[in-house]
N, C-alpha and C. Protein backbone atom coordinates (compact mmCIF):
# COMPACT_ATOMS: atom_id res chain seq x y z
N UNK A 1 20.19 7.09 14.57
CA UNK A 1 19.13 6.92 13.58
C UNK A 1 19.40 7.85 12.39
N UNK A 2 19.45 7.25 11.22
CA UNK A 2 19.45 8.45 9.99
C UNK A 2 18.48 8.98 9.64
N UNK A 3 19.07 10.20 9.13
CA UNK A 3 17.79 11.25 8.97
C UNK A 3 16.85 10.67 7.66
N UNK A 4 15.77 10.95 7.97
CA UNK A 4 14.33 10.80 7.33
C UNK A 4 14.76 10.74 6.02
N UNK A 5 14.15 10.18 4.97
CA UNK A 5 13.57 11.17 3.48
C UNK A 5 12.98 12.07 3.57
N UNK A 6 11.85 12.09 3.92
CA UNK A 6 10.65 12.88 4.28
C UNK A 6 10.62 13.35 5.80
N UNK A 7 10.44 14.64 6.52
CA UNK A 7 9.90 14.69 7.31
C UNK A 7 9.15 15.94 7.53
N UNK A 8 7.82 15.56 8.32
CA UNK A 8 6.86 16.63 7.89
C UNK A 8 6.23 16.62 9.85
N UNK A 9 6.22 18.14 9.79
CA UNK A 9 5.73 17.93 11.08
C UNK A 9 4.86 19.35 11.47
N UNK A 10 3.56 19.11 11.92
CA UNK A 10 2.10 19.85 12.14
C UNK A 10 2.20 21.23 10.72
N UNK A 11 1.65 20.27 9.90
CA UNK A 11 1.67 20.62 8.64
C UNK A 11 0.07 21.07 8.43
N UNK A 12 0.35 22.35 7.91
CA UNK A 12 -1.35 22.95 7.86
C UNK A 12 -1.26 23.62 6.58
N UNK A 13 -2.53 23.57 6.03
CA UNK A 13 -2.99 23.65 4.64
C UNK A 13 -3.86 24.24 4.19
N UNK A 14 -4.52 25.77 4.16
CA UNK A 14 -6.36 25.69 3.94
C UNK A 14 -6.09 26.95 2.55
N UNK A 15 -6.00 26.59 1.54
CA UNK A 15 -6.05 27.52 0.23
C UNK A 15 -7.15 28.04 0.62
N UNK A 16 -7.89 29.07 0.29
CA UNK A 16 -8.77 30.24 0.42
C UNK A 16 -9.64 30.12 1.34
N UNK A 17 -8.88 29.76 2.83
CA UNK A 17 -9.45 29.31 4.16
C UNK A 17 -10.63 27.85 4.21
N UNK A 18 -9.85 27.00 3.20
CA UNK A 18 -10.99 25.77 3.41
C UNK A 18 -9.47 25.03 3.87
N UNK A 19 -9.92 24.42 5.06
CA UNK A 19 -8.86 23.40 5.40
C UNK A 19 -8.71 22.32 4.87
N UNK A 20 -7.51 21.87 3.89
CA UNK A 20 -7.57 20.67 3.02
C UNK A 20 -6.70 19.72 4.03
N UNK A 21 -5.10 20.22 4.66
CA UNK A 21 -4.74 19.30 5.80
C UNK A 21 -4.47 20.38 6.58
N UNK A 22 -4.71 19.03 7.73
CA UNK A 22 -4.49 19.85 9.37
C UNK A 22 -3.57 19.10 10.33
N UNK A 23 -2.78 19.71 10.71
CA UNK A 23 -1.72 18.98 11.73
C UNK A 23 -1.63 17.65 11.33
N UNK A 24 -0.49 17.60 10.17
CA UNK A 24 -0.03 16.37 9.43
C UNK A 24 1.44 16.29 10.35
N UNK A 25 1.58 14.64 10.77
CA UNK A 25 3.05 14.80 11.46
C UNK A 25 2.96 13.37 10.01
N UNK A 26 4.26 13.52 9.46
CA UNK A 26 4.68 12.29 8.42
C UNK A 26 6.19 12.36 8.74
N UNK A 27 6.85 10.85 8.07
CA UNK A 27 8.38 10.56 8.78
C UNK A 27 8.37 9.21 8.05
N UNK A 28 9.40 9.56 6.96
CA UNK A 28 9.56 8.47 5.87
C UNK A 28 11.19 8.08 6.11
N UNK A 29 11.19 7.01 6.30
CA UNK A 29 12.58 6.59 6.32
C UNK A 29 13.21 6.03 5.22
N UNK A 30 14.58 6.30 4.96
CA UNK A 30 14.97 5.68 3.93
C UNK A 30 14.68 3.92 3.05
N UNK A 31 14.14 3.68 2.38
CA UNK A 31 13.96 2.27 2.24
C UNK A 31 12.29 2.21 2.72
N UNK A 32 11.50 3.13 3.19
CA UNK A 32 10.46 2.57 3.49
C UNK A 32 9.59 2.72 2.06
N UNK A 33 8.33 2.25 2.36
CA UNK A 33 7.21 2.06 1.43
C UNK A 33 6.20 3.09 1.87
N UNK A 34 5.56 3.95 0.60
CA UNK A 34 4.50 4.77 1.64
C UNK A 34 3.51 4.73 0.39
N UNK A 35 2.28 4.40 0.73
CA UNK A 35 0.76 4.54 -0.06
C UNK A 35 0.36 5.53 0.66
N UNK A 36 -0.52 6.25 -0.14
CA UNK A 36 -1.11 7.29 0.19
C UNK A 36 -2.41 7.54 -0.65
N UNK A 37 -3.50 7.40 0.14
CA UNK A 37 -4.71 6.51 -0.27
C UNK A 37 -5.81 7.24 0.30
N UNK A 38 -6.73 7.73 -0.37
CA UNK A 38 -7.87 8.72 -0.13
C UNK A 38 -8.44 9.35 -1.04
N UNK A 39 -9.93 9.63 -0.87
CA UNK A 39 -10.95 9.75 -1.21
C UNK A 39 -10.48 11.12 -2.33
N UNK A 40 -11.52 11.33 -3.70
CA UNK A 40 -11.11 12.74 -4.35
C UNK A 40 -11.36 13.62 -3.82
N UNK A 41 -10.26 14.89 -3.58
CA UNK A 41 -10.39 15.99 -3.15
C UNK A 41 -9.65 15.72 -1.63
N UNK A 42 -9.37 14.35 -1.31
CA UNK A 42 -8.54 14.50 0.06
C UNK A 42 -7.63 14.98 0.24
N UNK A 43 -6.70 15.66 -0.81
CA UNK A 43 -5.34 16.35 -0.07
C UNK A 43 -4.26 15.61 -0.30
N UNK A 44 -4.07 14.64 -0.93
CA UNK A 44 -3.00 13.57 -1.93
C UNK A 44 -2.40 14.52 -2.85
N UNK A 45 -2.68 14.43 -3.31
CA UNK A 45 -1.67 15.60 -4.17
C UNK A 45 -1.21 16.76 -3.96
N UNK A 46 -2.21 17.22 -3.37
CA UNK A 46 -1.88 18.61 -2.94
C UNK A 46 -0.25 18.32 -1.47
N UNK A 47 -0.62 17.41 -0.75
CA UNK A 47 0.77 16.46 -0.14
C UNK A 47 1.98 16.61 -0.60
N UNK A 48 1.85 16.19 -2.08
CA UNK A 48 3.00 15.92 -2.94
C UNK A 48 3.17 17.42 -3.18
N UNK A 49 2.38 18.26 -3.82
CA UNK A 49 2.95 19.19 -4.20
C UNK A 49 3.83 20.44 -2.89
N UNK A 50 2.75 19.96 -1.50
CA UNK A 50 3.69 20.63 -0.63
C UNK A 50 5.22 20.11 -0.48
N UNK A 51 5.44 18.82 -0.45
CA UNK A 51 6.71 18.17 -0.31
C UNK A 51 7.48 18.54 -1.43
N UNK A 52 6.96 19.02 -2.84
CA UNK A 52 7.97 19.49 -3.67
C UNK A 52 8.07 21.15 -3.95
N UNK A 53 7.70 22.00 -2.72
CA UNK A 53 7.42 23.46 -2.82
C UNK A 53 7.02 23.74 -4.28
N UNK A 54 5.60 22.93 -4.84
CA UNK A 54 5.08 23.55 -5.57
C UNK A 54 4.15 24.87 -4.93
N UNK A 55 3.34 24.29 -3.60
CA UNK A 55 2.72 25.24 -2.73
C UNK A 55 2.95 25.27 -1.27
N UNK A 56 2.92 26.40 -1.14
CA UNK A 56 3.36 26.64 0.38
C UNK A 56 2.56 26.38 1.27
N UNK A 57 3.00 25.76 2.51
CA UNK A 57 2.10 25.18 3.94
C UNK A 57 1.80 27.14 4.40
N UNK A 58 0.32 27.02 5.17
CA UNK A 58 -0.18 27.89 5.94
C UNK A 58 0.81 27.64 7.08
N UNK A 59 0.99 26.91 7.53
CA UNK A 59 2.13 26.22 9.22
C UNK A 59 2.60 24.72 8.92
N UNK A 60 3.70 24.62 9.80
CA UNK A 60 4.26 23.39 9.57
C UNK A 60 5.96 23.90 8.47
N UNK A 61 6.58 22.46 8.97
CA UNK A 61 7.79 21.82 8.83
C UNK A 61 7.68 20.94 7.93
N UNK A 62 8.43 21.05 6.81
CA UNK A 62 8.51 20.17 5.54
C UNK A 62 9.92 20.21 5.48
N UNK A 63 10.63 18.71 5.56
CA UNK A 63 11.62 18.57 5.04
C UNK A 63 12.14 17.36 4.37
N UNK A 64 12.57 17.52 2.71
CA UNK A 64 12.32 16.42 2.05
C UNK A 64 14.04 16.14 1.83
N UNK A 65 15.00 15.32 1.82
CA UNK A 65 15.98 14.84 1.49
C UNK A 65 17.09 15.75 2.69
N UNK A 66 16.19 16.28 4.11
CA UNK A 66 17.02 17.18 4.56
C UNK A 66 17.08 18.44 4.00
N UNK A 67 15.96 18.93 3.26
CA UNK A 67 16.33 20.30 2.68
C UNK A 67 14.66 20.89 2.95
N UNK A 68 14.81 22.15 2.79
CA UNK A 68 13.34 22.50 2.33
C UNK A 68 12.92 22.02 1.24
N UNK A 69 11.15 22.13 0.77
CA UNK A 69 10.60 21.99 -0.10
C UNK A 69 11.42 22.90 -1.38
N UNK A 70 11.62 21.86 -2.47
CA UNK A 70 12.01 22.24 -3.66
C UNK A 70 13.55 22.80 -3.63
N UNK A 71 14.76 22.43 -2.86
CA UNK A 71 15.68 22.52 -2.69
C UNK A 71 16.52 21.13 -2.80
N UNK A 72 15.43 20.27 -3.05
CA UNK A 72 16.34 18.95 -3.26
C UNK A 72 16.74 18.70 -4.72
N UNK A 73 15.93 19.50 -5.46
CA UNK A 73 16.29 19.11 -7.32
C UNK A 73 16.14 18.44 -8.14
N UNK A 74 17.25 17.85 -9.12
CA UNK A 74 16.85 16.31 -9.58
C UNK A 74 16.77 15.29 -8.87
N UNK A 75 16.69 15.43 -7.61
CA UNK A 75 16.71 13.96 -6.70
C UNK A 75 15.16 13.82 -6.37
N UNK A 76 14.06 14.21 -6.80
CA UNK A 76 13.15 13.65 -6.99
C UNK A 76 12.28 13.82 -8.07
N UNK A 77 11.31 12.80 -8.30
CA UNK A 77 10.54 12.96 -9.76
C UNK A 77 9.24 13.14 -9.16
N UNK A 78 8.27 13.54 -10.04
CA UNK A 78 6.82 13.77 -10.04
C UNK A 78 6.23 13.72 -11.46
N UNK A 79 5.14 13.04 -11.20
CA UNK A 79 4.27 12.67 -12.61
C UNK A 79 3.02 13.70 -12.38
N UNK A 80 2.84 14.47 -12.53
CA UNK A 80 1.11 15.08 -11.72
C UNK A 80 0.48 13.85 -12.95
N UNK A 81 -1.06 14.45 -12.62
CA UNK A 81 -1.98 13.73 -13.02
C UNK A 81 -2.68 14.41 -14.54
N UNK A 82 -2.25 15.68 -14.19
CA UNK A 82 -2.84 16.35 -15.44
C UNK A 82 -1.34 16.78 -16.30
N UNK A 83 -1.59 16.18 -17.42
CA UNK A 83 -0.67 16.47 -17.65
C UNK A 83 0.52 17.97 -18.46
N UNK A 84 1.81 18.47 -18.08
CA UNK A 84 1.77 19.39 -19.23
C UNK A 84 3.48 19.06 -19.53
N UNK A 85 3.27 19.93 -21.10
CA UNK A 85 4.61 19.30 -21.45
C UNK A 85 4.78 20.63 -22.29
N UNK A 86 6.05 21.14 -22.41
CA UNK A 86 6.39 22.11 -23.36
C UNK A 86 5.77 22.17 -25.03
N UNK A 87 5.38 20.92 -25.34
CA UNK A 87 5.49 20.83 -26.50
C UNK A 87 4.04 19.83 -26.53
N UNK A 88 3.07 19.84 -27.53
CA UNK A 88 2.00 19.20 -27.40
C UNK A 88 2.13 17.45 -27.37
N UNK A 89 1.65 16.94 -27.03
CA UNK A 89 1.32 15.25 -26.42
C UNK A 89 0.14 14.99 -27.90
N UNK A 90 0.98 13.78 -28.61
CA UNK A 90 1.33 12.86 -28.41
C UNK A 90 3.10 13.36 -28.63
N UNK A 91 4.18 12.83 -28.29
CA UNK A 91 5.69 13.09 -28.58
C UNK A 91 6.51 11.98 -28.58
N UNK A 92 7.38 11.97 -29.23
CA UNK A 92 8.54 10.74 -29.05
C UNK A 92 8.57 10.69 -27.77
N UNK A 93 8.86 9.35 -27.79
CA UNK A 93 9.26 9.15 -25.83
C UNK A 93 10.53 10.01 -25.93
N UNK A 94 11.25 10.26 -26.95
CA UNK A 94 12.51 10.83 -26.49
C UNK A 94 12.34 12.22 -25.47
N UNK A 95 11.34 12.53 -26.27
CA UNK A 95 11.19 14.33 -25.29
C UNK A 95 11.01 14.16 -23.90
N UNK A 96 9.80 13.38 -23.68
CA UNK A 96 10.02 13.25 -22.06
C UNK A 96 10.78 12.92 -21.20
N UNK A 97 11.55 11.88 -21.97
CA UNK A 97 12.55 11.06 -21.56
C UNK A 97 14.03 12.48 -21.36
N UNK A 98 13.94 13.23 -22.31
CA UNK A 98 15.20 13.79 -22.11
C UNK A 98 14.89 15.76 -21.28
N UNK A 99 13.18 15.88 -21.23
CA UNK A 99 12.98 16.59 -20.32
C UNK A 99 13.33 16.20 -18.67
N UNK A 100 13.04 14.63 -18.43
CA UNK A 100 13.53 14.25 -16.96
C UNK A 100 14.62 13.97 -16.74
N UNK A 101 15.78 14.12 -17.35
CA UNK A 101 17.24 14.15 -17.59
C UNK A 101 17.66 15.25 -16.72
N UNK A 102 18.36 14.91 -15.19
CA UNK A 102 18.94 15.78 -14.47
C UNK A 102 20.55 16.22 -14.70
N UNK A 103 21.10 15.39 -15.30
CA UNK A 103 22.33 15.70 -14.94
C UNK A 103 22.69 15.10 -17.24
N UNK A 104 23.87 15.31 -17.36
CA UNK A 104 24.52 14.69 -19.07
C UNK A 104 24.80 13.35 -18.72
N UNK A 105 25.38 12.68 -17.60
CA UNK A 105 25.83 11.21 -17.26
C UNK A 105 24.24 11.09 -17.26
N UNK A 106 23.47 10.70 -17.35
CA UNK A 106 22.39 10.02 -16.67
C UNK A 106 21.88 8.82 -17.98
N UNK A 107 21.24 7.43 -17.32
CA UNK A 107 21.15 6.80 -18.09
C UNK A 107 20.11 6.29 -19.69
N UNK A 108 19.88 5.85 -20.43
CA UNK A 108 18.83 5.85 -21.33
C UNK A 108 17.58 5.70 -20.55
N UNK A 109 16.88 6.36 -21.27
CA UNK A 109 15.42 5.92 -20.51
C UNK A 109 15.19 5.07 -20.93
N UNK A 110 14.25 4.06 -19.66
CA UNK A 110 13.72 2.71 -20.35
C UNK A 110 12.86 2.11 -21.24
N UNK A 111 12.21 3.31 -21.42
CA UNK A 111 11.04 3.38 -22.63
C UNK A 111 11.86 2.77 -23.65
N UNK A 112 12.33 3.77 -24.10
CA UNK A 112 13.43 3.68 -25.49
C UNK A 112 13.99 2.11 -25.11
N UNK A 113 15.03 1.87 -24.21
CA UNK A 113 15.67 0.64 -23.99
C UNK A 113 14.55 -0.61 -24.49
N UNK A 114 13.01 -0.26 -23.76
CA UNK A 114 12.41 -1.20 -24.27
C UNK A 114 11.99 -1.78 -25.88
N UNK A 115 12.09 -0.42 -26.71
CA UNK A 115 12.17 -0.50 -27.85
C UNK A 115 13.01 -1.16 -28.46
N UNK A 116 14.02 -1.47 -28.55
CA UNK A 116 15.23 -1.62 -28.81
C UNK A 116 16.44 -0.93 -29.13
N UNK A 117 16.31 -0.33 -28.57
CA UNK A 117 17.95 0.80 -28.72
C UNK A 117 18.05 1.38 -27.55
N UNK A 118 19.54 1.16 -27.28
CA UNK A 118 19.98 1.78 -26.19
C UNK A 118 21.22 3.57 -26.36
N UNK A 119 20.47 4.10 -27.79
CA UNK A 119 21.08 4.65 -28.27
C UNK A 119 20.45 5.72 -27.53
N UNK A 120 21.18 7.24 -27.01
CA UNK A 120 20.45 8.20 -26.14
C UNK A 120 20.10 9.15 -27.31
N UNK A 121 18.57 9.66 -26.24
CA UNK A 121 17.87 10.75 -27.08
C UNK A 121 18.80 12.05 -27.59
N UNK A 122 18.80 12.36 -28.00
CA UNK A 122 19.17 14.09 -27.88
C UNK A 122 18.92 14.81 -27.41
N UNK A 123 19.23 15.52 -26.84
CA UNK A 123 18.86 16.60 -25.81
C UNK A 123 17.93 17.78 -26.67
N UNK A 124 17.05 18.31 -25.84
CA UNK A 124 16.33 19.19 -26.94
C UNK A 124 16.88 20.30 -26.43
């Protein structure tokens, strides 16, 4: 069996002792589909941000691409919900587009493509 994307196992959570999750076992396989669906204040994001060592589990096993939290890199993206950007919003799509730019090979963003040009941003 190949190893997981995701695997998360008795995953505990309580920022200033309020328990947000408690003994989370999760196990994402490559190619699967995962919704993640709950009420405000359920612990959805806060999920995501454990899986990308924005914040650290109280207990529990997080391992995302085979690595610890936030050791995987450009191999995953995140949108939060609120948003922040170096530079104030509204911006060329170029900026965002060339803030999520992991590597110099990487391809036009599709924003732009949709515009019509497949000409690349500049790097800021």
């Amino acid at each position: 069996m190949a190893e997981p994307v995701v695997d998360i196992q008795g995953l505990n959570y309580s920022p200033g002792g309020l328990p947000v999750l408690q003994d989370v076992d999760l196990r994402i396989a490559r190619g699967d589909y995962l919704a993640v669906l709950g009420p405000n204040g359920g612990g959805k994001s806060t999920l995501l941000k454990l899986m990308l060592g924005l914040v650290r589990p109280d207990s529990g096993v997080i391992r995302v691409l085979g690595q610890r939290p936030g050791e995987a890199g450009g191999r995953i993206g995140y949108l939060p919900s609120t948003p922040w950007s170096p530079t104030p919003f509204p911006s060329p799509c170029s900026k965002p587009c060339a803030w999520a730019r992991s590597s110099p090979d990487s391809g036009v963003c599709p924003a732009v493509t949709r515009k019509g040009t497949t000409k690349r941003p500049a790097r800021p």
